[in-house]
N, C-alpha and C. Protein backbone atom coordinates (compact mmCIF):
# COMPACT_ATOMS: atom_id res chain seq x y z
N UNK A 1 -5.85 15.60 -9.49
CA UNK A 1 -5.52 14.18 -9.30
C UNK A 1 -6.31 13.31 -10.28
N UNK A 2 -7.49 13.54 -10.53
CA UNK A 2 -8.24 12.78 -11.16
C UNK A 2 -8.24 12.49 -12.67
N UNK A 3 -7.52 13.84 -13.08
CA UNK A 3 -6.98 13.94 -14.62
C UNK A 3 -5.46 13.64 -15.06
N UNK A 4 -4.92 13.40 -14.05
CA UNK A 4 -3.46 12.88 -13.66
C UNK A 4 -3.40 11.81 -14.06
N UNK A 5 -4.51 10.99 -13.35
CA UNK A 5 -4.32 9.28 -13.39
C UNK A 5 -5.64 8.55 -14.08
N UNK A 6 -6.16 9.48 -15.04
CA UNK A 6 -7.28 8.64 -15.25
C UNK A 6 -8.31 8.97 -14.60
N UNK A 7 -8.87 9.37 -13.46
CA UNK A 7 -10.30 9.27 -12.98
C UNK A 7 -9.58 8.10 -11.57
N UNK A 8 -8.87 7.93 -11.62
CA UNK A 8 -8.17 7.10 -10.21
C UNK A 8 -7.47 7.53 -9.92
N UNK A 9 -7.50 7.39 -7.86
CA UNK A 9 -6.80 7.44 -7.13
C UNK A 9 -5.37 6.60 -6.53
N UNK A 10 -4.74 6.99 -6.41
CA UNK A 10 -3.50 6.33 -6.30
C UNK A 10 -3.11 6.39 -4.72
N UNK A 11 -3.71 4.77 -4.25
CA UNK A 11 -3.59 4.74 -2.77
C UNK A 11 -2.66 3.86 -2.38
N UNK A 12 -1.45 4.20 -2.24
CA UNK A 12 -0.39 3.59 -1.57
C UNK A 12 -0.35 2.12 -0.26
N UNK A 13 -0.42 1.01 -0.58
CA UNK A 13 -0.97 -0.31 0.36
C UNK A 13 -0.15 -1.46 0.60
N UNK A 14 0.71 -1.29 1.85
CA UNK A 14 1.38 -2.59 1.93
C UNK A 14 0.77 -3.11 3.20
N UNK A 15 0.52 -4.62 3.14
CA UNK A 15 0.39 -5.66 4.09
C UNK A 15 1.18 -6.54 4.51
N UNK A 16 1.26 -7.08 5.59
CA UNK A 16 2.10 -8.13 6.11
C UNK A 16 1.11 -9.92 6.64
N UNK A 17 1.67 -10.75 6.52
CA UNK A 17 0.84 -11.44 5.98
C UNK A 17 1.23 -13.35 6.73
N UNK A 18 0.67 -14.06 7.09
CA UNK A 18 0.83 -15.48 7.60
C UNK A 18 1.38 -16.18 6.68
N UNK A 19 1.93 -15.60 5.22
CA UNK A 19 1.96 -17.01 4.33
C UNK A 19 1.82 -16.48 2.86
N UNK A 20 1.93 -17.06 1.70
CA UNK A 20 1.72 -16.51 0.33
C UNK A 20 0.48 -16.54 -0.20
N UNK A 21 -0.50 -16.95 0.00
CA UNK A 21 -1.84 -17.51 -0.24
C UNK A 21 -3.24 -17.01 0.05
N UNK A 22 -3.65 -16.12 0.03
CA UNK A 22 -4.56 -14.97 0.13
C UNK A 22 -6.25 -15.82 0.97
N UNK A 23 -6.17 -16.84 0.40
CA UNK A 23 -6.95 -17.41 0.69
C UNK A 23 -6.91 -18.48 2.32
N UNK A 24 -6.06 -18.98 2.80
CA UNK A 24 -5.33 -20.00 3.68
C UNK A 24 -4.68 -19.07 4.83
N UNK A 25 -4.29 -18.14 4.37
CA UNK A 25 -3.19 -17.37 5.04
C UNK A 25 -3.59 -16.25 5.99
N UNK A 26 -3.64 -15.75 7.00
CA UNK A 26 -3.92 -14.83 7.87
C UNK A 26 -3.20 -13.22 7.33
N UNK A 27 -4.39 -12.78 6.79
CA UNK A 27 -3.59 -10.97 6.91
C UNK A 27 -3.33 -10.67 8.16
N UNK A 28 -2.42 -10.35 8.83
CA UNK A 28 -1.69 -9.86 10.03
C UNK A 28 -1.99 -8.17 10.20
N UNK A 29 -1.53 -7.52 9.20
CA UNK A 29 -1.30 -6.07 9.14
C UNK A 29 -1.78 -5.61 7.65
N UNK A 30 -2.29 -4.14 8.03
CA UNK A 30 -2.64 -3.49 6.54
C UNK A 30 -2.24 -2.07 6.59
N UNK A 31 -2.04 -1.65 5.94
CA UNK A 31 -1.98 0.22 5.69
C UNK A 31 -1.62 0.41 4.33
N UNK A 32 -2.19 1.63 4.46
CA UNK A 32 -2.80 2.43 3.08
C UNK A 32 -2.48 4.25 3.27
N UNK A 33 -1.41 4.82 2.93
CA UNK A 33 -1.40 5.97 2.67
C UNK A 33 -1.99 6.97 1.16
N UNK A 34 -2.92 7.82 1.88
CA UNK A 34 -3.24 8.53 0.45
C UNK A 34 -2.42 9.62 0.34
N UNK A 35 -2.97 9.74 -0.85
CA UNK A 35 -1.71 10.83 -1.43
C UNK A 35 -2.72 12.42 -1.64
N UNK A 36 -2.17 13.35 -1.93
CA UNK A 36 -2.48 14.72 -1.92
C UNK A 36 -1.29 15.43 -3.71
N UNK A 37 -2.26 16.18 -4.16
CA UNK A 37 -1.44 16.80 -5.59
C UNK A 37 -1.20 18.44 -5.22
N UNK A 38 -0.17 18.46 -5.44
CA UNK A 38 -0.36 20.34 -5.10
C UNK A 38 -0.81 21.38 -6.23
N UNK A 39 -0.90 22.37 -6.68
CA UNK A 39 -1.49 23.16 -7.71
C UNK A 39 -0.56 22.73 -9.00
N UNK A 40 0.86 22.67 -8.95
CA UNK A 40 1.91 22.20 -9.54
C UNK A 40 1.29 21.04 -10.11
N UNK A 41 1.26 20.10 -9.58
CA UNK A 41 1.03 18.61 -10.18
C UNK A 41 1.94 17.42 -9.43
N UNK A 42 2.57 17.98 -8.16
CA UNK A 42 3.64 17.44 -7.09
C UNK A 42 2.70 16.40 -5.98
N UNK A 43 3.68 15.42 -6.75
CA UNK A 43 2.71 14.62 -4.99
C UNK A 43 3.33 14.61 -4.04
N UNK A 44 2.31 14.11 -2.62
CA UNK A 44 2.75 14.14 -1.21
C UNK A 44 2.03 13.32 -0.12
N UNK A 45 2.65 12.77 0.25
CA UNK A 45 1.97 12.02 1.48
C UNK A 45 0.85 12.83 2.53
N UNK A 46 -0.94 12.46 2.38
CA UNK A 46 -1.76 13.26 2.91
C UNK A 46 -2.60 12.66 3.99
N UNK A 47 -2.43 11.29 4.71
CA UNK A 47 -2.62 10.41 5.15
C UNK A 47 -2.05 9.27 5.53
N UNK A 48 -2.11 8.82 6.72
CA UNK A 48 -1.50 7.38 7.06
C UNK A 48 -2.37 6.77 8.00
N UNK A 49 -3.19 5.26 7.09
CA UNK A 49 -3.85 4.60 8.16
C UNK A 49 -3.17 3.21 8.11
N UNK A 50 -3.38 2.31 8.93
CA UNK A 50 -3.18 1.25 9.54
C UNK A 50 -3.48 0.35 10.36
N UNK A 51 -3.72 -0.75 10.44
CA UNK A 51 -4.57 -1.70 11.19
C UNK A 51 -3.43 -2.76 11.72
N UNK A 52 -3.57 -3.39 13.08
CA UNK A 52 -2.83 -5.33 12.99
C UNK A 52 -4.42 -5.41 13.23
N UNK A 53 -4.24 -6.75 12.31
CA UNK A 53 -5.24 -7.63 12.09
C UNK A 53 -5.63 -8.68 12.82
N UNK A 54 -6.63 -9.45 13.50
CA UNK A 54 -6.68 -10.74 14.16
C UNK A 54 -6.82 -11.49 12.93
N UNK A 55 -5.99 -12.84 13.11
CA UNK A 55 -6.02 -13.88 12.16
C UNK A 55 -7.59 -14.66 11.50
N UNK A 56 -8.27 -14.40 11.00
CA UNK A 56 -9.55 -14.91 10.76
C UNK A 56 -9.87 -17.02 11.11
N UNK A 57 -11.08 -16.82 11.67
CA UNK A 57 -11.75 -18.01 11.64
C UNK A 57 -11.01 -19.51 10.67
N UNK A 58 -10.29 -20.07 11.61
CA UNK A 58 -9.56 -21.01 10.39
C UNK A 58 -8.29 -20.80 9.67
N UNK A 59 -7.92 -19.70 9.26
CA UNK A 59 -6.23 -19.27 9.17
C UNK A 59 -5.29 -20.35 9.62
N UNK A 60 -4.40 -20.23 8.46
CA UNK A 60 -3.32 -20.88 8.65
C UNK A 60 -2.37 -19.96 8.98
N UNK A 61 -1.18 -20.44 9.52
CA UNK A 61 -0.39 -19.38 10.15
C UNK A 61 0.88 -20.08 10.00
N UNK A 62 1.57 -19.32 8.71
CA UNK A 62 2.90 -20.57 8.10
C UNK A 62 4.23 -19.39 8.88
N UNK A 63 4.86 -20.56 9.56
CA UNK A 63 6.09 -20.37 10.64
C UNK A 63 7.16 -19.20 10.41
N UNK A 64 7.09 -19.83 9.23
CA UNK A 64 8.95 -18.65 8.06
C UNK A 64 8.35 -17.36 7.72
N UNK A 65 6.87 -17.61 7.85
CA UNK A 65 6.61 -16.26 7.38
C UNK A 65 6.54 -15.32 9.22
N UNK A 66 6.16 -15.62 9.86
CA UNK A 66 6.14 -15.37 11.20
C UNK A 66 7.38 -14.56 11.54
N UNK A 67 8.58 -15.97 11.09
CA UNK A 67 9.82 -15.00 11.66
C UNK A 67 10.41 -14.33 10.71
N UNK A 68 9.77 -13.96 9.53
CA UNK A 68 10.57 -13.21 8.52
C UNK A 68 9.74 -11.67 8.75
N UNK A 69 8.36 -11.76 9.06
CA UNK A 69 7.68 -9.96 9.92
C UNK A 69 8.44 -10.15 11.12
N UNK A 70 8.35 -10.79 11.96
CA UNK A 70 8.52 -10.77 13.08
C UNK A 70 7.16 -10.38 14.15
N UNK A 71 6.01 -10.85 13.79
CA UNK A 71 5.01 -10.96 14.07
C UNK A 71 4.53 -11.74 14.82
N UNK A 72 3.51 -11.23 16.16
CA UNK A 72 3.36 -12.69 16.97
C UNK A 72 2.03 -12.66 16.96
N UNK A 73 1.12 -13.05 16.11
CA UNK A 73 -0.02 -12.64 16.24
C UNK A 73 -1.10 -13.12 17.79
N UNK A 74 -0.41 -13.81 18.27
CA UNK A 74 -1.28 -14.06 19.65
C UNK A 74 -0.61 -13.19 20.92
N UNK A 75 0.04 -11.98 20.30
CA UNK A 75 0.80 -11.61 21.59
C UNK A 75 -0.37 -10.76 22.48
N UNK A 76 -0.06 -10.54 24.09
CA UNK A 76 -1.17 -10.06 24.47
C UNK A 76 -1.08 -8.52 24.88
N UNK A 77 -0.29 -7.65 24.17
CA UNK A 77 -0.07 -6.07 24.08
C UNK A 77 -0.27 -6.17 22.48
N UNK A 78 -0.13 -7.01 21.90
CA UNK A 78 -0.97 -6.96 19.70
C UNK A 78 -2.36 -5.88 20.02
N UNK A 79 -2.30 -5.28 19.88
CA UNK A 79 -4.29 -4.55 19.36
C UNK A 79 -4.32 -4.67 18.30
N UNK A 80 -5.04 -5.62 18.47
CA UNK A 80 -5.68 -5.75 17.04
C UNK A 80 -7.13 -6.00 16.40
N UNK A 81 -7.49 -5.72 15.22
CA UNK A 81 -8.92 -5.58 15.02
C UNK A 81 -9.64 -7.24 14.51
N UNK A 82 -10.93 -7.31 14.32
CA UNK A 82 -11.41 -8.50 13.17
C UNK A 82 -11.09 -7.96 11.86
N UNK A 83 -10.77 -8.82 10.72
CA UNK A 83 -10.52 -8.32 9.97
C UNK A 83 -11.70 -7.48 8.80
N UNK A 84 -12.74 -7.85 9.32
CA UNK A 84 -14.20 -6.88 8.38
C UNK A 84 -13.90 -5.48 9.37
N UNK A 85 -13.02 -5.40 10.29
CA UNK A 85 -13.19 -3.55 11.14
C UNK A 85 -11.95 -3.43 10.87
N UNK A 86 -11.12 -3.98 10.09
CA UNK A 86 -9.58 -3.58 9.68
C UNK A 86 -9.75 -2.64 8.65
N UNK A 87 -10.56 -4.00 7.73
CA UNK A 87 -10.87 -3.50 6.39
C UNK A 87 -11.72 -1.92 6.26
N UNK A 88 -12.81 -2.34 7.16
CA UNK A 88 -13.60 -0.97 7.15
C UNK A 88 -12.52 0.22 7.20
N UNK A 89 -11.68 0.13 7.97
CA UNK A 89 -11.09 1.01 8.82
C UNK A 89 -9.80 1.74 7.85
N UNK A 90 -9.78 0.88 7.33
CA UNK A 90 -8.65 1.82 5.97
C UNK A 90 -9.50 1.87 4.58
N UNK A 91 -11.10 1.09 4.45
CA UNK A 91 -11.44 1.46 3.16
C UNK A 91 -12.48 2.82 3.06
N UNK A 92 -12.78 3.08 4.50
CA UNK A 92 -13.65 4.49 4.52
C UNK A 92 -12.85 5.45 4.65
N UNK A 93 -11.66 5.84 4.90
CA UNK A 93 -10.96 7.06 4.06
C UNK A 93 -10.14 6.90 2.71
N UNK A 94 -10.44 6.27 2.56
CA UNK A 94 -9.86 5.91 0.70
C UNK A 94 -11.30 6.15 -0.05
N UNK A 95 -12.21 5.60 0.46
CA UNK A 95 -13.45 5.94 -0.19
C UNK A 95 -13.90 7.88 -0.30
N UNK A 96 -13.55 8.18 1.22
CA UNK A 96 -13.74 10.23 1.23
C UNK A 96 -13.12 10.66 0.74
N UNK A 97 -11.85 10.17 0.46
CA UNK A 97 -10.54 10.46 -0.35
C UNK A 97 -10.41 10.32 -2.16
N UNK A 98 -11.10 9.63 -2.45
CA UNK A 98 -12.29 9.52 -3.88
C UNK A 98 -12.86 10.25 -4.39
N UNK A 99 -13.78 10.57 -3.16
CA UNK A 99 -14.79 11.30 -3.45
C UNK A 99 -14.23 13.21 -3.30
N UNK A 100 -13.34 13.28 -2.67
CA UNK A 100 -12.86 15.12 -2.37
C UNK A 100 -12.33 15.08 -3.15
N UNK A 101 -11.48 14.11 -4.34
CA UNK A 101 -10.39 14.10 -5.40
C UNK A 101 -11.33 14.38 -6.78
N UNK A 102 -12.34 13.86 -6.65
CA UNK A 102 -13.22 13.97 -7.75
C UNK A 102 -13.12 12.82 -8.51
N UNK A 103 -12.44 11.55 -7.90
CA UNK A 103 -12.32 10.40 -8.53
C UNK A 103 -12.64 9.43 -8.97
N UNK A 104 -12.94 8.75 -9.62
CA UNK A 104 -14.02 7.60 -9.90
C UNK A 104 -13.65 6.11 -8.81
N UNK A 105 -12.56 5.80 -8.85
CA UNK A 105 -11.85 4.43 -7.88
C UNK A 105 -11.14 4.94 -7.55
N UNK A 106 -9.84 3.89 -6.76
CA UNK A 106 -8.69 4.15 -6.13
C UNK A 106 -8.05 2.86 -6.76
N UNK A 107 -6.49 3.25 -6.99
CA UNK A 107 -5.64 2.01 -7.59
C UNK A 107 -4.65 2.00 -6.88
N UNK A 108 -4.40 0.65 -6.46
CA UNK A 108 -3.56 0.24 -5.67
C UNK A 108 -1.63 0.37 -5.89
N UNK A 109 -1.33 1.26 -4.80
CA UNK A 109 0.00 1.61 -5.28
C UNK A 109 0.80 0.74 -4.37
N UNK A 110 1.60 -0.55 -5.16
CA UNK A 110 2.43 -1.05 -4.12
C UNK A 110 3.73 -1.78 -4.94
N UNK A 111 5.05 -1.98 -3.70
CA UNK A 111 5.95 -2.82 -4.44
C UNK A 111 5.73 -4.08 -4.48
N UNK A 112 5.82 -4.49 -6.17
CA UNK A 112 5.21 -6.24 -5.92
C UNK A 112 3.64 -6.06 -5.62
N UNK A 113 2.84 -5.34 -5.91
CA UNK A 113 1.61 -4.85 -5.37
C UNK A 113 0.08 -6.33 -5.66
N UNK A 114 1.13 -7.08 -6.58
CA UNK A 114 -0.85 -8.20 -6.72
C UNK A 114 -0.55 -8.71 -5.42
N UNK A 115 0.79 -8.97 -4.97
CA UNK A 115 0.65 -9.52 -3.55
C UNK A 115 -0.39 -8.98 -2.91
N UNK A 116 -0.39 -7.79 -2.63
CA UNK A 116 -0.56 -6.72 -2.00
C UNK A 116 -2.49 -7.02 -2.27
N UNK A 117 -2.69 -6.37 -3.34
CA UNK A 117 -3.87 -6.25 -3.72
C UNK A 117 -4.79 -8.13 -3.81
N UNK A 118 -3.86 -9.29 -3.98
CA UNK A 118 -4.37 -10.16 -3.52
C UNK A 118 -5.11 -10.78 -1.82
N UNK A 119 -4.47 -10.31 -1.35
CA UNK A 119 -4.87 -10.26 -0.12
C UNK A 119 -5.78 -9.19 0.33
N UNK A 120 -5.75 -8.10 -0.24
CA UNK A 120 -7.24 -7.49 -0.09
C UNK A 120 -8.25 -7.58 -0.43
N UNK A 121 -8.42 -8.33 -1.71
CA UNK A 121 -9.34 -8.39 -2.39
C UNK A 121 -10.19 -10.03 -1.50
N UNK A 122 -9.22 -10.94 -1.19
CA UNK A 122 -9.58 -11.95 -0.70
C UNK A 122 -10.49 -11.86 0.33
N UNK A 123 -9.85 -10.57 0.99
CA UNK A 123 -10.10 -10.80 2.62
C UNK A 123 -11.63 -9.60 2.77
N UNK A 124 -11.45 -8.66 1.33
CA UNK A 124 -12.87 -7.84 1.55
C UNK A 124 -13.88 -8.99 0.90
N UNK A 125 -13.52 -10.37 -0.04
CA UNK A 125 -14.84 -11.08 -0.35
C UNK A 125 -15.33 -11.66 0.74
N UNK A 126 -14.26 -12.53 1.62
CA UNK A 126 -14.36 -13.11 2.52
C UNK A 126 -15.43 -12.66 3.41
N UNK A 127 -15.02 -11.43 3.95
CA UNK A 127 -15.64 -10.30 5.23
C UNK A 127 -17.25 -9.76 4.25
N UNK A 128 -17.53 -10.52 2.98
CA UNK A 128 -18.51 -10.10 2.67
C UNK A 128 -19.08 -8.47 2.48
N UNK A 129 -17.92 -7.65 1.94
CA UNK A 129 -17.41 -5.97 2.19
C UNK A 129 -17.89 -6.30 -0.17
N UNK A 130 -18.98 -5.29 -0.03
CA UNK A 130 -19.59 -5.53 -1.56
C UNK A 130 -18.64 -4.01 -1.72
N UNK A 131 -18.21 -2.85 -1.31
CA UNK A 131 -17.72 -1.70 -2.06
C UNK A 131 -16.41 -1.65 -1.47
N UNK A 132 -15.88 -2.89 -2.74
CA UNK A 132 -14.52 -2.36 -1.92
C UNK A 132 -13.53 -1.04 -3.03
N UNK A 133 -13.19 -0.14 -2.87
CA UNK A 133 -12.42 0.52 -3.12
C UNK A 133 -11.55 0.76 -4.32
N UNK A 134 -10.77 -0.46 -4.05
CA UNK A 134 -9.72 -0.35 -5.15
C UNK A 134 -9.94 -1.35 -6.73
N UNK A 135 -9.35 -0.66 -7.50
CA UNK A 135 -9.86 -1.82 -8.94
C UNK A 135 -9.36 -3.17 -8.62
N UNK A 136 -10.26 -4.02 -9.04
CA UNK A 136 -10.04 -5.43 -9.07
C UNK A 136 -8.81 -5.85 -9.50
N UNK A 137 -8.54 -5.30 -10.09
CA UNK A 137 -6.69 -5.78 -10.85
C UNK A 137 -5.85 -4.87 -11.06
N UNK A 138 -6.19 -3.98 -11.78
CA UNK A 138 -5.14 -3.01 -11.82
C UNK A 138 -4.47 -2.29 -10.53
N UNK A 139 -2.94 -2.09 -11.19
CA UNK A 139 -2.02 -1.73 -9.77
C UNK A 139 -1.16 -0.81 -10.66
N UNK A 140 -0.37 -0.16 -9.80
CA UNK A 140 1.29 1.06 -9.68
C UNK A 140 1.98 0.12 -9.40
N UNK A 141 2.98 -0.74 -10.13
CA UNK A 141 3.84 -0.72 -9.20
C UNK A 141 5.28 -0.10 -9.47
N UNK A 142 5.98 -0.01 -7.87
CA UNK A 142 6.83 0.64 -7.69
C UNK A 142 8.00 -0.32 -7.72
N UNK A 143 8.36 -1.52 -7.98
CA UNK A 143 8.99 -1.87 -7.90
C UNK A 143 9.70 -1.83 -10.22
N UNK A 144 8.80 -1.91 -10.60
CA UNK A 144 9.21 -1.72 -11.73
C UNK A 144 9.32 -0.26 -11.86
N UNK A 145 8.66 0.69 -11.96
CA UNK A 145 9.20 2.11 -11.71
C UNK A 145 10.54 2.32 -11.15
N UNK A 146 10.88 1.51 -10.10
CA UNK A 146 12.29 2.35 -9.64
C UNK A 146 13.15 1.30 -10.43
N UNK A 147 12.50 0.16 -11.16
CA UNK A 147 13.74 -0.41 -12.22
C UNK A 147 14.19 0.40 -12.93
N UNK A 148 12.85 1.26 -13.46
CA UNK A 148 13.28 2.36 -14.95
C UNK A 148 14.02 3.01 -14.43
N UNK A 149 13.35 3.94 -13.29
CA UNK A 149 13.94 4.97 -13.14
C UNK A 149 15.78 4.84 -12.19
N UNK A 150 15.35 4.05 -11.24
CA UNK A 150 17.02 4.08 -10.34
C UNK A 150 17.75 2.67 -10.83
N UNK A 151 17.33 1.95 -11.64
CA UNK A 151 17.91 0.53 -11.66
C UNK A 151 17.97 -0.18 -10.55
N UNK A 152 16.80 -0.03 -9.45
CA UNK A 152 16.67 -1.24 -8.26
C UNK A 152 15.45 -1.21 -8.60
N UNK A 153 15.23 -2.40 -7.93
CA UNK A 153 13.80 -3.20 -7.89
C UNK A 153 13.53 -3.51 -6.12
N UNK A 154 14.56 -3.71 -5.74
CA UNK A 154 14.48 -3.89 -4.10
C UNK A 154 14.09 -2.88 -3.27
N UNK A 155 12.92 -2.88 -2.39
CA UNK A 155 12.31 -1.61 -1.70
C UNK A 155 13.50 -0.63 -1.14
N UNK A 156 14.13 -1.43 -0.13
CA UNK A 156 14.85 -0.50 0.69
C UNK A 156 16.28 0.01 -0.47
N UNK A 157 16.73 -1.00 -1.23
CA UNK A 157 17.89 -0.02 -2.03
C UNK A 157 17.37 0.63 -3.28
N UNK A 158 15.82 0.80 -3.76
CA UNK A 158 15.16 1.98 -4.33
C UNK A 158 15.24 2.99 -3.60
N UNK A 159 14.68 3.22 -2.35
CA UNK A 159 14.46 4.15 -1.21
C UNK A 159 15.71 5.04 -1.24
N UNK A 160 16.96 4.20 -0.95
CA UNK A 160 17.93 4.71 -1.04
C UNK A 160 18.86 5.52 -1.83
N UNK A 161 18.64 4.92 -3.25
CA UNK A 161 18.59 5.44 -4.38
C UNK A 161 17.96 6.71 -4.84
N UNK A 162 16.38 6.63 -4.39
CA UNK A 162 15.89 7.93 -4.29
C UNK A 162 16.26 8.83 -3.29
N UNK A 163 17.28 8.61 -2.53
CA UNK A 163 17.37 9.54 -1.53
C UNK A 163 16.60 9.63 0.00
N UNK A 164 15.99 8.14 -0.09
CA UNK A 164 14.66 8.60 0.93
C UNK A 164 15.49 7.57 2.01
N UNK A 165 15.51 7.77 3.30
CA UNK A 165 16.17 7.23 4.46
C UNK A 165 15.64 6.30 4.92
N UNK A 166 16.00 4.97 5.10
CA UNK A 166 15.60 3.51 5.30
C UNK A 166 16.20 3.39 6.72
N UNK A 167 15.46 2.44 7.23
CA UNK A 167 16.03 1.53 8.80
C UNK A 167 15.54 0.32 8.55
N UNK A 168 16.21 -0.45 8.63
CA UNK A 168 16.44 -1.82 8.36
C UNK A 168 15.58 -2.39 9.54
N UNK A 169 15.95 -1.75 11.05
CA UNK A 169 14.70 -2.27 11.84
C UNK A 169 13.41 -2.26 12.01
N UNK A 170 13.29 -0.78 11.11
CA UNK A 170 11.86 -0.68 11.25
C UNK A 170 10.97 -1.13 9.64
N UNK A 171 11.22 -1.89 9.34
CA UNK A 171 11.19 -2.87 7.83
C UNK A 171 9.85 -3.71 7.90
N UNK A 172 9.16 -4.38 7.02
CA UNK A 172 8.43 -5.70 7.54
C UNK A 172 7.47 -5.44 8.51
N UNK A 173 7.06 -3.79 8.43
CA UNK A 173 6.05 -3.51 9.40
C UNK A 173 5.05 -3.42 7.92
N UNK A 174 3.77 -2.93 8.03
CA UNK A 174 3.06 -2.62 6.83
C UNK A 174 3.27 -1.24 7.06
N UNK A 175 2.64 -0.39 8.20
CA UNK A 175 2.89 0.90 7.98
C UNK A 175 4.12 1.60 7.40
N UNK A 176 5.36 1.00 8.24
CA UNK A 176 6.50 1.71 7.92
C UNK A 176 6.89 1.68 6.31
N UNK A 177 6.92 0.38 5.72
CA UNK A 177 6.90 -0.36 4.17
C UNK A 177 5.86 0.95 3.90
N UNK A 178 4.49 1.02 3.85
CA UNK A 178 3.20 1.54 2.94
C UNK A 178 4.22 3.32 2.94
N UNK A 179 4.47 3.73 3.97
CA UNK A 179 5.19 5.07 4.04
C UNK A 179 6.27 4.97 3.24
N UNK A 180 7.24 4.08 3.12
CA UNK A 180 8.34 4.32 2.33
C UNK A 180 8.48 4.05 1.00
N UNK A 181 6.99 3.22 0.64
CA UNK A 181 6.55 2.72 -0.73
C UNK A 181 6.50 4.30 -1.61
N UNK A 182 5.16 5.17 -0.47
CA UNK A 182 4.46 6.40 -0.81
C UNK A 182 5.75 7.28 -1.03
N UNK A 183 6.77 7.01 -0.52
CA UNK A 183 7.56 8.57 -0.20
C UNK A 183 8.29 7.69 -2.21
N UNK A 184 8.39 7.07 -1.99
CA UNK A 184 9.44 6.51 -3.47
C UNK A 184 8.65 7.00 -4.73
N UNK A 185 6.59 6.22 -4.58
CA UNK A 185 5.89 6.38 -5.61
C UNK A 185 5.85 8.25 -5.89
N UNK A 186 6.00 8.94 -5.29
CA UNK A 186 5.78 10.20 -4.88
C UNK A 186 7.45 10.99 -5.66
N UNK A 187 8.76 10.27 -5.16
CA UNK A 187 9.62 10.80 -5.70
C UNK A 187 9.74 10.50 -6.78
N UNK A 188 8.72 9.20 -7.83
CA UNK A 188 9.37 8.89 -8.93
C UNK A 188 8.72 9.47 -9.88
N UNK A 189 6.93 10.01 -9.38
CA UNK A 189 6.35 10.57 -10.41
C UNK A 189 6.60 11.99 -10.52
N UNK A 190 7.22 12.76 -8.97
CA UNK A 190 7.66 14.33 -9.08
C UNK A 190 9.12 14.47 -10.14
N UNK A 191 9.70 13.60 -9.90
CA UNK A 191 10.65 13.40 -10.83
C UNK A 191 10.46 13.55 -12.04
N UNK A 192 9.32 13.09 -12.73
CA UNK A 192 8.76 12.68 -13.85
C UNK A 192 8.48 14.14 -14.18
N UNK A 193 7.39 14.97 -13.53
CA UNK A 193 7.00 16.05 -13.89
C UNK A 193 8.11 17.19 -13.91
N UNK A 194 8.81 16.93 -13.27
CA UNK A 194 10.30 18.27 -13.54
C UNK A 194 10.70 17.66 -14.78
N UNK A 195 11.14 16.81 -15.19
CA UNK A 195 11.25 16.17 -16.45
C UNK A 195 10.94 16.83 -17.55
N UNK A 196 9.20 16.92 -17.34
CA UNK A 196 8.22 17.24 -18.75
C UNK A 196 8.40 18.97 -18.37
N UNK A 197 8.24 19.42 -17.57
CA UNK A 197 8.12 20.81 -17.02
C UNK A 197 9.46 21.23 -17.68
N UNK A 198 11.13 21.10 -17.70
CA UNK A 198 11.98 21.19 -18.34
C UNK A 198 12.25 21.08 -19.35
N UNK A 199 11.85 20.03 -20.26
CA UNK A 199 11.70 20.01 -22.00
C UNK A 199 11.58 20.98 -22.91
N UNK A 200 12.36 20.79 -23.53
CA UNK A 200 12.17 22.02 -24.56
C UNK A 200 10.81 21.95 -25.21
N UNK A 201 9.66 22.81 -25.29
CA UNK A 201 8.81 22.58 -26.16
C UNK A 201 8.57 22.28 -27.91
């Protein structure tokens, strides 16, 4: 893995979120699937964590975004964490997951991913979290990958495209999204390697 990508890990991360604004806006939900390489050079889904988030101290909590997750963040069956034990909670197996890979960081694999990685980065300064994980800027994303490769850019009709089975209800979650991100980033780079593996030398 580590000579694959550079000395980085490629950790699969979608969030769901109060609003566009990393700063103002309540992270709701987080998850982060890591990935696993087989002797081949094949990736695979080797992990799935996930958090709902409590809205932090002061959060704004913008309406359209509410009913577009479908998120209630004051509901009283929500479990949910503070967001410095969210964070902990998906950045200490990305961190062991580093370290068994032989990796130097972890890079954030997502569709549309600065979203993604904006709101983490906000919310580990915020929570005062000094090792956070993933590179400061650099990202995968999958949404330009499945431009090249399938001609969509849209999560669920990439998914589809790749062959990978979508539900429209279960959408707009972070976990379900971070899993179907991983299963796409996963079909587009195995793809890649049957590719080079087939070439005429």
């Amino acid at each position: 893995m580590a000579t694959r990508f550079r000395g980085y890990l490629p950790v699969v991360v979608d969030v769901e979120t109060a609003g566009f604004n990393p700063q103002k806006h309540a992270l709701l939900e987080i998850a982060a699937v890591i990935l696993k390489m087989d002797e081949r050079g094949f990736l695979a889904i080797a992990e799935v964590h996930s958090a709902h988030v409590k809205p932090f101290p002061g959060a704004e909590l913008d309406q359209a975004a509410l009913e577009f997750n479908g998120i209630n963040p004051h509901h009283p069956l929500r479990i949910a964490l503070e967001e410095k034990d969210a964070l902990l909670k998906i950045f200490q197996p990305v961190r062991a997951a580093i370290k068994q890979n032989g990796c130097t960081r972890a890079i954030l694999v997502g569709h549309n991913p600065a979203f993604d990685l904006s709101f983490v980065n906000a919310a580990a300064e915020r929570c005062g979290i000094k090792r956070n994980p993933f590179h400061p800027f650099s990202t995968f994303d999958t949404a330009t990958l499945s431009g090249l490769v399938f001609g969509q850019t849209v999560l669920a009709k990439a998914a589809q495209a790749a062959g990978i089975a979508w539900d429209a209800k279960e959408a707009h979650s972070a976990r379900y999204d971070a899993q179907k991100t991983a299963e796409l980033f996963c079909a587009i780079v195995n793809r890649w390697e049957s590719l080079v593996r087939a070439a005429p030398a």
